[in-house]
N, C-alpha and C. Protein backbone atom coordinates (compact mmCIF):
# COMPACT_ATOMS: atom_id res chain seq x y z
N UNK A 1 -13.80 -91.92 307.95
CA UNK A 1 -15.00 -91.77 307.17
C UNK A 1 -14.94 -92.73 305.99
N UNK A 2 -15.64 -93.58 305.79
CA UNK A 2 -16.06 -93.99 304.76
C UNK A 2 -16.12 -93.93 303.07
N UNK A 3 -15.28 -94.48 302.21
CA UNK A 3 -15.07 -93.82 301.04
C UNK A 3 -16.49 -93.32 300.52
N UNK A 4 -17.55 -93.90 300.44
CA UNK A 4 -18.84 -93.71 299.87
C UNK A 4 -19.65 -92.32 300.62
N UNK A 5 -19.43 -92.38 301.75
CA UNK A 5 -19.84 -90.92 302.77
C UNK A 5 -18.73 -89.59 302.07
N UNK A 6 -17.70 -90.01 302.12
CA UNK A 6 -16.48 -88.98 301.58
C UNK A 6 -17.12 -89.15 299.79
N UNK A 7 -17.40 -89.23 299.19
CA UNK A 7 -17.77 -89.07 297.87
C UNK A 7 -19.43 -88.15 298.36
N UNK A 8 -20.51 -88.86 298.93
CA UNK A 8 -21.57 -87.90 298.76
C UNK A 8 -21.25 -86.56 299.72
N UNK A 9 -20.32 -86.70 300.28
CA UNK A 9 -20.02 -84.96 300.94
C UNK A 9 -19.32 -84.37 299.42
N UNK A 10 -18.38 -84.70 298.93
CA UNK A 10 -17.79 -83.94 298.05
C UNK A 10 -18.75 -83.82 296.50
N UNK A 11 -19.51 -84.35 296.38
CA UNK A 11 -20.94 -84.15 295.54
C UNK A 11 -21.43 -83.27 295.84
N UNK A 12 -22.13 -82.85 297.23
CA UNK A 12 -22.79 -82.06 298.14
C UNK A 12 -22.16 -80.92 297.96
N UNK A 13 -20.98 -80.87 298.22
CA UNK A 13 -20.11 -79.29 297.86
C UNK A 13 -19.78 -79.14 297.08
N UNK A 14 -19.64 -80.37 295.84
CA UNK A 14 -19.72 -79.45 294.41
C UNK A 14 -20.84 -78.97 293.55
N UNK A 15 -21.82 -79.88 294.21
CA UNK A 15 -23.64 -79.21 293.80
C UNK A 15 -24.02 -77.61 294.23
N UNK A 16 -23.66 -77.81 295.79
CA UNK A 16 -23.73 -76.40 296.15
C UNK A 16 -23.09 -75.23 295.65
N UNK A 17 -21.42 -75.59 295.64
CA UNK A 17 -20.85 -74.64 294.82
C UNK A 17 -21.20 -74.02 293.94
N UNK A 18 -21.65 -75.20 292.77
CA UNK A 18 -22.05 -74.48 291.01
C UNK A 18 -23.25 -73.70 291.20
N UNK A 19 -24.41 -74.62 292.20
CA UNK A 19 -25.39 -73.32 292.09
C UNK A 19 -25.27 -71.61 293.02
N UNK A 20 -24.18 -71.48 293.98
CA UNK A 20 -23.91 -70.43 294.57
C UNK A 20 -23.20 -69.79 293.44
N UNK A 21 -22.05 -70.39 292.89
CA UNK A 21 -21.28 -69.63 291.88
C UNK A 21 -22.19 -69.06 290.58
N UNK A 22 -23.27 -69.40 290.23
CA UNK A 22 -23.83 -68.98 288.92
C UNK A 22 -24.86 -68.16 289.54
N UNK A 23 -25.37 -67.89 291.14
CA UNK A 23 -26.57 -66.95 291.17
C UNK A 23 -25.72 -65.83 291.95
N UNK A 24 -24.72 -65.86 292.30
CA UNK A 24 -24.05 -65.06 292.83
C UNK A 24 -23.96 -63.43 292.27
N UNK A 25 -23.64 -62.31 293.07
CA UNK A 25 -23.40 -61.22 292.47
C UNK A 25 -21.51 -61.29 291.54
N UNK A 26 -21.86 -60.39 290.83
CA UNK A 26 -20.21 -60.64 289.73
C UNK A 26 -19.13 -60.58 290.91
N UNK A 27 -18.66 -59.92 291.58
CA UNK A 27 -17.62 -59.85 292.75
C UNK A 27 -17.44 -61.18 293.62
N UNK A 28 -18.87 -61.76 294.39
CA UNK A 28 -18.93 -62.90 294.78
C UNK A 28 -18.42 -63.73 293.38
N UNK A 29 -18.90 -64.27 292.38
CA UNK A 29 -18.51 -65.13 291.81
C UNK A 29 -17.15 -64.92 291.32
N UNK A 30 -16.53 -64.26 291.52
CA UNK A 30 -15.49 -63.95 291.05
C UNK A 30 -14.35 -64.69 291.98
N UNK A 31 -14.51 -64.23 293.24
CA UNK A 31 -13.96 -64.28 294.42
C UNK A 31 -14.07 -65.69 294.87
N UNK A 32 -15.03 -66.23 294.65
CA UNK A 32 -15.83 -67.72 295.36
C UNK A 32 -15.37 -68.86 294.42
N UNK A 33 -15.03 -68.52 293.25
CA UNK A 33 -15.07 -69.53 291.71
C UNK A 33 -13.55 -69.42 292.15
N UNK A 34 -12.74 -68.90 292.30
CA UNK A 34 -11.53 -68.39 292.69
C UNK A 34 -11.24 -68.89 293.71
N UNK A 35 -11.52 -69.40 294.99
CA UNK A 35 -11.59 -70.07 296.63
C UNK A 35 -11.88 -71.67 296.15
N UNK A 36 -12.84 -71.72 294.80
CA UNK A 36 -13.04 -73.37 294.99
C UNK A 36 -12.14 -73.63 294.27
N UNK A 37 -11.33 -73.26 293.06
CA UNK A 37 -10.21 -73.75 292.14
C UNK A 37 -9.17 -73.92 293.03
N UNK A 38 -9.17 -72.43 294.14
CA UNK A 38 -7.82 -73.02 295.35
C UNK A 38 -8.36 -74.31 296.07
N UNK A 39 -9.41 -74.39 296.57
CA UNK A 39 -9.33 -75.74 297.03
C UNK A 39 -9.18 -77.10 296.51
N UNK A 40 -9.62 -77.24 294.84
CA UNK A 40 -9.27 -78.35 294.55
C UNK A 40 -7.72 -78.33 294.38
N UNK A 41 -7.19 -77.85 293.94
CA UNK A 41 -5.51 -77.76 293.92
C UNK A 41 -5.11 -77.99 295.30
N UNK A 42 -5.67 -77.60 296.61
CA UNK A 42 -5.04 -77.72 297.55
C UNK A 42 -5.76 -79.77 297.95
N UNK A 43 -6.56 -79.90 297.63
CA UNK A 43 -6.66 -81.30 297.69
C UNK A 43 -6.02 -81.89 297.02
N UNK A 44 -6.10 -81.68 295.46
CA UNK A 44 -4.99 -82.88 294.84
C UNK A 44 -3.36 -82.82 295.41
N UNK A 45 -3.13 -81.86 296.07
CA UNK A 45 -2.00 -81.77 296.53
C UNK A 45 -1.74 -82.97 298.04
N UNK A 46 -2.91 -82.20 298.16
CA UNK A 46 -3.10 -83.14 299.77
C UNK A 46 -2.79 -84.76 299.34
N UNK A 47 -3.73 -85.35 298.42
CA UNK A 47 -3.53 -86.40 297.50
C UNK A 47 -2.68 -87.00 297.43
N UNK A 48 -1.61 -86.19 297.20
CA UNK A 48 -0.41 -86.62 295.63
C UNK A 48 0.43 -86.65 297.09
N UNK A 49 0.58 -86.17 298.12
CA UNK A 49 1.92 -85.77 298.64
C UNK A 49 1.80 -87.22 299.60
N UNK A 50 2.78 -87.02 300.39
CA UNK A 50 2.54 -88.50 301.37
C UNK A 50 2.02 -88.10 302.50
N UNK A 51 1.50 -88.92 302.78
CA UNK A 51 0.27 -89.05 303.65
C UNK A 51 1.20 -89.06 305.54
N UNK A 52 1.53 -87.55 305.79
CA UNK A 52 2.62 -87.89 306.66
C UNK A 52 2.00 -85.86 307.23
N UNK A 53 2.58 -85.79 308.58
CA UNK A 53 1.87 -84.43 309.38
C UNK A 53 2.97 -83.45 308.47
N UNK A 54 4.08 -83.68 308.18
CA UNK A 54 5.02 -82.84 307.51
C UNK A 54 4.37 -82.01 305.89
N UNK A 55 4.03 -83.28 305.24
CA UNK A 55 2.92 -82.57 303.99
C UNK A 55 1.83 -81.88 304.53
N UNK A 56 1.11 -82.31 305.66
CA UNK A 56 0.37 -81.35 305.81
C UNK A 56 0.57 -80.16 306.39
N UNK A 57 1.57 -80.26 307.08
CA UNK A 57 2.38 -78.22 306.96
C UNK A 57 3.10 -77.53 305.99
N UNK A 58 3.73 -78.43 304.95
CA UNK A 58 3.86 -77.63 303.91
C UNK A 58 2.32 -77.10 303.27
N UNK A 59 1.71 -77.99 303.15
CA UNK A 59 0.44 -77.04 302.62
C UNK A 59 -0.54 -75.64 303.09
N UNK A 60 0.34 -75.72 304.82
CA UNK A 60 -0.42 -74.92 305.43
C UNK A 60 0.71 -73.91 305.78
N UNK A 61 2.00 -74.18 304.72
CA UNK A 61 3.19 -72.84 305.12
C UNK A 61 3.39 -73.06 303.58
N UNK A 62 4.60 -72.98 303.05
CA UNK A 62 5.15 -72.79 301.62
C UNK A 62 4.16 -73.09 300.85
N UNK A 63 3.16 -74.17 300.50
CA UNK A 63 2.29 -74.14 300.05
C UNK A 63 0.85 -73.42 300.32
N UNK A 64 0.91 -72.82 301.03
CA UNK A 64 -0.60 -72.28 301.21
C UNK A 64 -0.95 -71.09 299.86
N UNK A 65 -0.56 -70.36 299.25
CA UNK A 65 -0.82 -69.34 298.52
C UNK A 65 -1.31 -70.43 297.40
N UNK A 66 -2.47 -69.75 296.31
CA UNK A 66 -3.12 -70.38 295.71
C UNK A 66 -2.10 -70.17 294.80
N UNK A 67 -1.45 -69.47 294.04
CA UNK A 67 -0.57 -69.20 293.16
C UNK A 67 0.66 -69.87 293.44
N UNK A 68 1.27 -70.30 294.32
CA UNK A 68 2.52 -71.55 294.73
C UNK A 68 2.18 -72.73 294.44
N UNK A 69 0.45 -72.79 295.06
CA UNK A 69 0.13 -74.27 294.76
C UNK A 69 -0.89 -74.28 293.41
N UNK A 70 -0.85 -73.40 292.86
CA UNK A 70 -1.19 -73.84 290.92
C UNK A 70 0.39 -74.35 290.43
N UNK A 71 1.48 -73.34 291.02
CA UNK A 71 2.24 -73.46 289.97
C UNK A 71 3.10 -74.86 290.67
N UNK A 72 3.14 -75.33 291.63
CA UNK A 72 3.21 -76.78 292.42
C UNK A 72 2.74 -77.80 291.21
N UNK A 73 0.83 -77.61 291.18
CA UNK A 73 0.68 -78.54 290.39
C UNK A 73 0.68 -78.56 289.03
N UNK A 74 0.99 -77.12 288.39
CA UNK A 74 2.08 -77.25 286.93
C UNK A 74 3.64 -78.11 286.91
N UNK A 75 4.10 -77.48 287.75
CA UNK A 75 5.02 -78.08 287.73
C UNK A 75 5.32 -79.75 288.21
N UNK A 76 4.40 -80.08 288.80
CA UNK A 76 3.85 -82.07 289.30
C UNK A 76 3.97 -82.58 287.89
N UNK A 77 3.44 -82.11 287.03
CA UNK A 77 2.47 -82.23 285.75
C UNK A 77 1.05 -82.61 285.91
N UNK A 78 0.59 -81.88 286.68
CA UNK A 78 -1.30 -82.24 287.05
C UNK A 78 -1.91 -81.02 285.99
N UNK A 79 -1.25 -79.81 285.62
CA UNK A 79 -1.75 -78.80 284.99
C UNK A 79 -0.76 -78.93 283.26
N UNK A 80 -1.72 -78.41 282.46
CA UNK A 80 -1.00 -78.25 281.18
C UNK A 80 -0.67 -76.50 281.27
N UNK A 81 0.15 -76.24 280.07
CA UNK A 81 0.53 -74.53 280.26
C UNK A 81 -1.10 -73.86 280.12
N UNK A 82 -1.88 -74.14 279.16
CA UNK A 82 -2.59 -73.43 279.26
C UNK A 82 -4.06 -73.65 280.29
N UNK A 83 -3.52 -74.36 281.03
CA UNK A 83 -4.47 -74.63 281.98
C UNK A 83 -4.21 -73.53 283.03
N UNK A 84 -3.05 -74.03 283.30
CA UNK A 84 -1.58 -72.94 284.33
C UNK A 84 -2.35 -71.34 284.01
N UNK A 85 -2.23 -71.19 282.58
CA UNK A 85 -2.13 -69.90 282.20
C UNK A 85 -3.48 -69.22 282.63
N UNK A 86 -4.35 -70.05 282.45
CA UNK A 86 -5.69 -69.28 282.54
C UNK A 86 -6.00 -69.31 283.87
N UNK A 87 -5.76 -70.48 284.73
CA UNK A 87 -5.67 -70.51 286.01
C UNK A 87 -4.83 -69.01 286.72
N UNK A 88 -3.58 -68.46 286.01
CA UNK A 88 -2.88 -67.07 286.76
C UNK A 88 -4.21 -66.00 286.25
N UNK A 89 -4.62 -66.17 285.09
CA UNK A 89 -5.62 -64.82 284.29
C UNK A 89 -6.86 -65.14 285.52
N UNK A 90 -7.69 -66.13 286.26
CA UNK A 90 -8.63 -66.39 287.02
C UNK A 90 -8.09 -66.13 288.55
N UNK A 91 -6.84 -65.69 288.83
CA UNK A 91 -6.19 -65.32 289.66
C UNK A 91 -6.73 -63.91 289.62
N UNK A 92 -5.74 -63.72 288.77
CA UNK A 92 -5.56 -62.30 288.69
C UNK A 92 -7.09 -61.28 288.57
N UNK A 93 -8.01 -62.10 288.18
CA UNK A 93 -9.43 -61.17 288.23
C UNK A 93 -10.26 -61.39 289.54
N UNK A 94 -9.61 -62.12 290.28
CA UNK A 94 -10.39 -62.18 291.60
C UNK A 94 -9.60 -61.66 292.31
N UNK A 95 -8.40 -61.20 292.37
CA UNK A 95 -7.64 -60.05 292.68
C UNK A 95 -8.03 -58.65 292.62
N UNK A 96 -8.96 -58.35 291.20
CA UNK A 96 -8.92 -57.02 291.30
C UNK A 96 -10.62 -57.03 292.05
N UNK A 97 -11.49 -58.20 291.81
CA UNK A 97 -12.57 -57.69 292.60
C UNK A 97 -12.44 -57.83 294.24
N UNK A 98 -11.10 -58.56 294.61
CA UNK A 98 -10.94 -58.73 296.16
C UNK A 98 -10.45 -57.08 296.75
N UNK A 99 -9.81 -56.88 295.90
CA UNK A 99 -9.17 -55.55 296.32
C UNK A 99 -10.00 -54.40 295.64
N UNK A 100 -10.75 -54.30 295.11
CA UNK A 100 -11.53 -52.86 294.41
C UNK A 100 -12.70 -52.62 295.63
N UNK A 101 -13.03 -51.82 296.45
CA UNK A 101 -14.16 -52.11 297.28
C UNK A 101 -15.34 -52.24 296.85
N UNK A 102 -15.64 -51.19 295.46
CA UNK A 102 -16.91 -50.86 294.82
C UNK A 102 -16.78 -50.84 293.86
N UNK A 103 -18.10 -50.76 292.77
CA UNK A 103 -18.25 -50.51 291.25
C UNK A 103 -17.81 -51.16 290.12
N UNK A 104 -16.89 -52.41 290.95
CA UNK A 104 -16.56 -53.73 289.73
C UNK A 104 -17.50 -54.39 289.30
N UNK A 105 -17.28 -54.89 288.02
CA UNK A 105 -18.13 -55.96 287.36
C UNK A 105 -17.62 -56.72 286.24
N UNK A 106 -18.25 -57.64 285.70
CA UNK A 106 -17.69 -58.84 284.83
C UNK A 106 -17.42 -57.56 283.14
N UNK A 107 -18.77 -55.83 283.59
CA UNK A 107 -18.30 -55.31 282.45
C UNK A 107 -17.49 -54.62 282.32
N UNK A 108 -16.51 -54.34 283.16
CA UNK A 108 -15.52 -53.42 283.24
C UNK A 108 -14.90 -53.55 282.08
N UNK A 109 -14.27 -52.47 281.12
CA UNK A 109 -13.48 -53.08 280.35
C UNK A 109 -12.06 -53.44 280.69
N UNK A 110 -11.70 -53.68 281.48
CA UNK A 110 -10.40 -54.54 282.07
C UNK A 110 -10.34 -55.64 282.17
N UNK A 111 -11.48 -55.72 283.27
CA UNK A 111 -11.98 -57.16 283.33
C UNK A 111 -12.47 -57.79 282.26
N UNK A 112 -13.28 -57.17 281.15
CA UNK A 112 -13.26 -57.84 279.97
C UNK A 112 -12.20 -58.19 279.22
N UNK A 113 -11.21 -57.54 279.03
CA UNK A 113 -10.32 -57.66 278.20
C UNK A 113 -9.58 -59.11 279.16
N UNK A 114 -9.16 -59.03 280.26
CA UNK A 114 -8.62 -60.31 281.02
C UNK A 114 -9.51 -61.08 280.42
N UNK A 115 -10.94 -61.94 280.95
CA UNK A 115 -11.64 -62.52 280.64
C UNK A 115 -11.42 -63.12 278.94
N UNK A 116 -11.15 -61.95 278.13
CA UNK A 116 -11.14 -61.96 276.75
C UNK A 116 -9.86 -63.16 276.21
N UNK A 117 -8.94 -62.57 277.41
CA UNK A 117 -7.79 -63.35 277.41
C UNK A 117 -7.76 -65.12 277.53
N UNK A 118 -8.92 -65.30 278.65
CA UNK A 118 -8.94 -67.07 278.58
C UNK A 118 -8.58 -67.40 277.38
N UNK A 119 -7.73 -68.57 277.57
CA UNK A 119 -7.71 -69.29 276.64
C UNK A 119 -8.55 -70.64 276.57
N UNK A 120 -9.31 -71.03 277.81
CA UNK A 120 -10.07 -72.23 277.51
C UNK A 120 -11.37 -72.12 276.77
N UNK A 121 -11.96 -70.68 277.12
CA UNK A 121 -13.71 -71.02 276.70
C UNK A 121 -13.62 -71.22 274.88
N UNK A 122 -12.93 -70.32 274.09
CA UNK A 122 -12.70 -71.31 272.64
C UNK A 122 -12.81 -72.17 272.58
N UNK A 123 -11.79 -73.17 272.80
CA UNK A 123 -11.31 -74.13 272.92
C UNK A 123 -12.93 -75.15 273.09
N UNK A 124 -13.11 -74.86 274.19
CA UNK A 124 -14.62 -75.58 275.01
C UNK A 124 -15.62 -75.13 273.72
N UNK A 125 -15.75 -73.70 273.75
CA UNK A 125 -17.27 -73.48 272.43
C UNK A 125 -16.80 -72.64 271.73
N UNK A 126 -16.35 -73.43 270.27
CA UNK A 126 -15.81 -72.40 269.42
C UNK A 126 -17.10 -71.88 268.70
N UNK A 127 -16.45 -70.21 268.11
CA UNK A 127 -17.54 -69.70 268.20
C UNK A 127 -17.70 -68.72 269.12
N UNK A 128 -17.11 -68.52 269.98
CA UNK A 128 -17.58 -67.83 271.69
C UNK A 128 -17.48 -66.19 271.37
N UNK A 129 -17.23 -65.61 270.36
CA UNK A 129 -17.42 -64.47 270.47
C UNK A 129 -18.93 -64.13 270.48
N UNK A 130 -19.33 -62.85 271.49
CA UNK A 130 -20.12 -62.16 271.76
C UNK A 130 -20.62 -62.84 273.45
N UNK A 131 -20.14 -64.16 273.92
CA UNK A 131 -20.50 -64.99 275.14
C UNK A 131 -19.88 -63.88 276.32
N UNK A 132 -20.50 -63.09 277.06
CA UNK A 132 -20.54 -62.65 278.39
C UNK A 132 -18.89 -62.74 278.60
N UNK A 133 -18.35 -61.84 279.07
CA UNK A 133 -16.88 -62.02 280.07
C UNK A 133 -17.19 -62.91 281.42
N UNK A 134 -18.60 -63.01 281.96
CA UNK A 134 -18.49 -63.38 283.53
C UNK A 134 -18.64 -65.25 282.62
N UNK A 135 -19.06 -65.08 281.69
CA UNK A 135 -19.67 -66.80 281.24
C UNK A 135 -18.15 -67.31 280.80
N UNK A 136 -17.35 -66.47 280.09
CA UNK A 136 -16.26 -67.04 280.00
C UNK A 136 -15.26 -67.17 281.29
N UNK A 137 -15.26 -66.70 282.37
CA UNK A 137 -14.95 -66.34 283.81
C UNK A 137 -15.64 -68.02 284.23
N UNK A 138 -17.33 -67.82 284.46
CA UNK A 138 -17.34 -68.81 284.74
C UNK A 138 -16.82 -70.43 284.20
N UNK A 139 -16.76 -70.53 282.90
CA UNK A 139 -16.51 -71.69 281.76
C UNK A 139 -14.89 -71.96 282.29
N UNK A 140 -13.91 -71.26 282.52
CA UNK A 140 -12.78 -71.68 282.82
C UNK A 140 -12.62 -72.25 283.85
N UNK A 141 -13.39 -71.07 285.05
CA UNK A 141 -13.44 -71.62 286.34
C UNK A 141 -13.77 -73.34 286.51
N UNK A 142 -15.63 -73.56 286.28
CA UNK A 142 -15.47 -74.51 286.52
C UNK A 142 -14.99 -75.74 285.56
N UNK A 143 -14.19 -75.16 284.21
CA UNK A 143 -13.63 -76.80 283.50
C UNK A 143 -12.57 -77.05 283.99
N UNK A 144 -11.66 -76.12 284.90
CA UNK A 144 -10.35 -76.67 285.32
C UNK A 144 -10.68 -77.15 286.66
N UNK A 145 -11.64 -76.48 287.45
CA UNK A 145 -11.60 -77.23 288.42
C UNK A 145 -12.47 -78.55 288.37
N UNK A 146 -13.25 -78.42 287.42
CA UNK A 146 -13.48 -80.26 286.90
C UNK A 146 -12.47 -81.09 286.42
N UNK A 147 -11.67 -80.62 286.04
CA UNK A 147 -10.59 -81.21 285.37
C UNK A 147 -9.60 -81.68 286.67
N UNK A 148 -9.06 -80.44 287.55
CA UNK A 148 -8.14 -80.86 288.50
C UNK A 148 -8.98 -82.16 289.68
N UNK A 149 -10.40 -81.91 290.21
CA UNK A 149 -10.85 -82.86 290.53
C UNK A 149 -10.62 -84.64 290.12
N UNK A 150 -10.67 -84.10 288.69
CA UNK A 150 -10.80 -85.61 288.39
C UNK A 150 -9.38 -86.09 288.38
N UNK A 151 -8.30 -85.29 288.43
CA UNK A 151 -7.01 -85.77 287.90
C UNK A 151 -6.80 -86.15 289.34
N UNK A 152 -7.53 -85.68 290.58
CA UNK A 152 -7.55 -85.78 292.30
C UNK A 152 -7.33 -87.85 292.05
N UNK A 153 -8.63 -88.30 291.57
CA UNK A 153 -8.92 -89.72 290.93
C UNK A 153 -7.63 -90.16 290.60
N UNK A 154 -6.74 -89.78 289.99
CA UNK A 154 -5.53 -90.59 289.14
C UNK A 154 -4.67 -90.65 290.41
N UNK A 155 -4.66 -89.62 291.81
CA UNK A 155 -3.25 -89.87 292.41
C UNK A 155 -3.50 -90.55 293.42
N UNK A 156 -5.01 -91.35 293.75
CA UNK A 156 -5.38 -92.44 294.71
C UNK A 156 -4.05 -93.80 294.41
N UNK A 157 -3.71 -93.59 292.90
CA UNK A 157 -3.02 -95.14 292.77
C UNK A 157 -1.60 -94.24 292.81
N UNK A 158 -1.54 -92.95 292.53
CA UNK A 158 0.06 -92.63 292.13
C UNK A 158 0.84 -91.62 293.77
N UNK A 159 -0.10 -91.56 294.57
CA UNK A 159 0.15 -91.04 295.88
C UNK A 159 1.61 -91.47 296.22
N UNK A 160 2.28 -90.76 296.48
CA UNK A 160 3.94 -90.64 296.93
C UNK A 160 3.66 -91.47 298.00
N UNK A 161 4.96 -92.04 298.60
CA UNK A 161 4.86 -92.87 299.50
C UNK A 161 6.02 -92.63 300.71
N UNK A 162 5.72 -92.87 301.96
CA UNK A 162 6.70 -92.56 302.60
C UNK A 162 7.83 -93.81 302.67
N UNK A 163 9.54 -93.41 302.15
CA UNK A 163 10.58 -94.24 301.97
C UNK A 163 10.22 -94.78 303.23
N UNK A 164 10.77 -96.14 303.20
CA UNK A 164 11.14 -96.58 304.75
C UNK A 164 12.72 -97.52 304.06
N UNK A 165 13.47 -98.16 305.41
CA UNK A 165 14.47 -98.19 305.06
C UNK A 165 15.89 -97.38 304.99
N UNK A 166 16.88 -97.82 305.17
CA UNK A 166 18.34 -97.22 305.28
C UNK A 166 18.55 -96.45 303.73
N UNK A 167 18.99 -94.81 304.16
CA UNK A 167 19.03 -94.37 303.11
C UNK A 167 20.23 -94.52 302.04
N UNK A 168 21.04 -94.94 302.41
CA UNK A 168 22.26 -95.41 301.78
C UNK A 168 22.26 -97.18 301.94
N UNK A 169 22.70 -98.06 301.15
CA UNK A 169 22.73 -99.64 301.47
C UNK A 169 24.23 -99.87 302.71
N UNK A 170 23.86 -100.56 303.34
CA UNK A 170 24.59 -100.71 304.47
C UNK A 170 24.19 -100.32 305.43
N UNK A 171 23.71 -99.04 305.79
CA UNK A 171 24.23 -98.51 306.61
C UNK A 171 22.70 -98.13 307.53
N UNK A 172 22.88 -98.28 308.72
CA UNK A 172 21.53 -98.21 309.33
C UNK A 172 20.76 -97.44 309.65
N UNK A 173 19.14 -97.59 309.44
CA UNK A 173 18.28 -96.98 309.77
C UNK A 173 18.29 -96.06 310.84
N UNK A 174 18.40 -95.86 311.74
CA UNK A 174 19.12 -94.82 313.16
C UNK A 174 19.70 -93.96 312.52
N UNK A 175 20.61 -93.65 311.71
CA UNK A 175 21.29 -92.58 311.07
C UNK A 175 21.24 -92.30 309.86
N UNK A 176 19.74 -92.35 309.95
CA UNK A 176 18.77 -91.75 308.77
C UNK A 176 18.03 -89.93 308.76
């Protein structure tokens, strides 16, 4: 595919995304804002790793959990701590609406108090007291996954590479 076709598909699904994620019911957006942050992490990973069938089964075994592969790309250095951090708190609340069957919402006071916890929406609009728990829910959601997107951009030039060559000097390739 085409780099320019591969850019207006990934436009296309991030247009669609933002407007499904903001008309959504609180559970859906919770859950869905939560599925697209795993997917950009699971792309920049895809990205960054070498371009070989072996990376792509780690991503689809040891890496598959969204929480292995946040803390993957904390530990890369693609995430800062408090990116990391709010990324486990945006975990952890689409956890409790994946698993609650009924009667959740952005007002629960649990879920508020998590929400309360972000540390990005400050940061983004200081000032933010009295701003919705689901607006601060949403504000984290999508600035990190704008953020991890774009950092997707930086590992086109820094993409790992597969060694070729004798792994020790001397000694030959065959008994590698």
């Amino acid at each position: 595919m085409a780099d320019r076709e591969r850019e207006k598909l990934q436009r296309e699904d991030w247009d669609g995304f933002l407007k499904e994620f903001q008309g959504e019911s609180d559970r859906a957006a919770a859950i869905l804002g939560a599925a697209f942050l795993d997917e950009q992490l699971r792309c920049l990973l895809e990205e960054f790793l070498v371009d070989d069938p072996e990376s792509k089964n780690l991503l689809k075994g040891a890496l598959r959990d969204v929480t292995v592969r946040a803390r993957a790309a904390f530990s890369l250095g693609f995430l800062s701590p408090l990116e990391y951090r709010d990324i486990c708190r945006i975990l952890g609340i689409r956890n409790r609406f994946a698993h609650q069957m009924h009667g959740l919402s952005f007002a629960d006071p649990d879920i508020t108090a998590q929400c309360d916890a972000l540390e990005l929406p400050p940061k983004i609009i200081p000032g933010i007291w009295g701003v919705m728990s689901r607006d601060k829910y949403v504000i984290s959601t999508q600035q990190i996954a704008t953020w991890v997107a774009l950092r997707r951009l930086g590992t086109l030039s820094d993409r790992r590479k597969v060694q070729s060559g004798p792994a020790y000097p001397g000694k030959p390739e065959s008994d590698v």
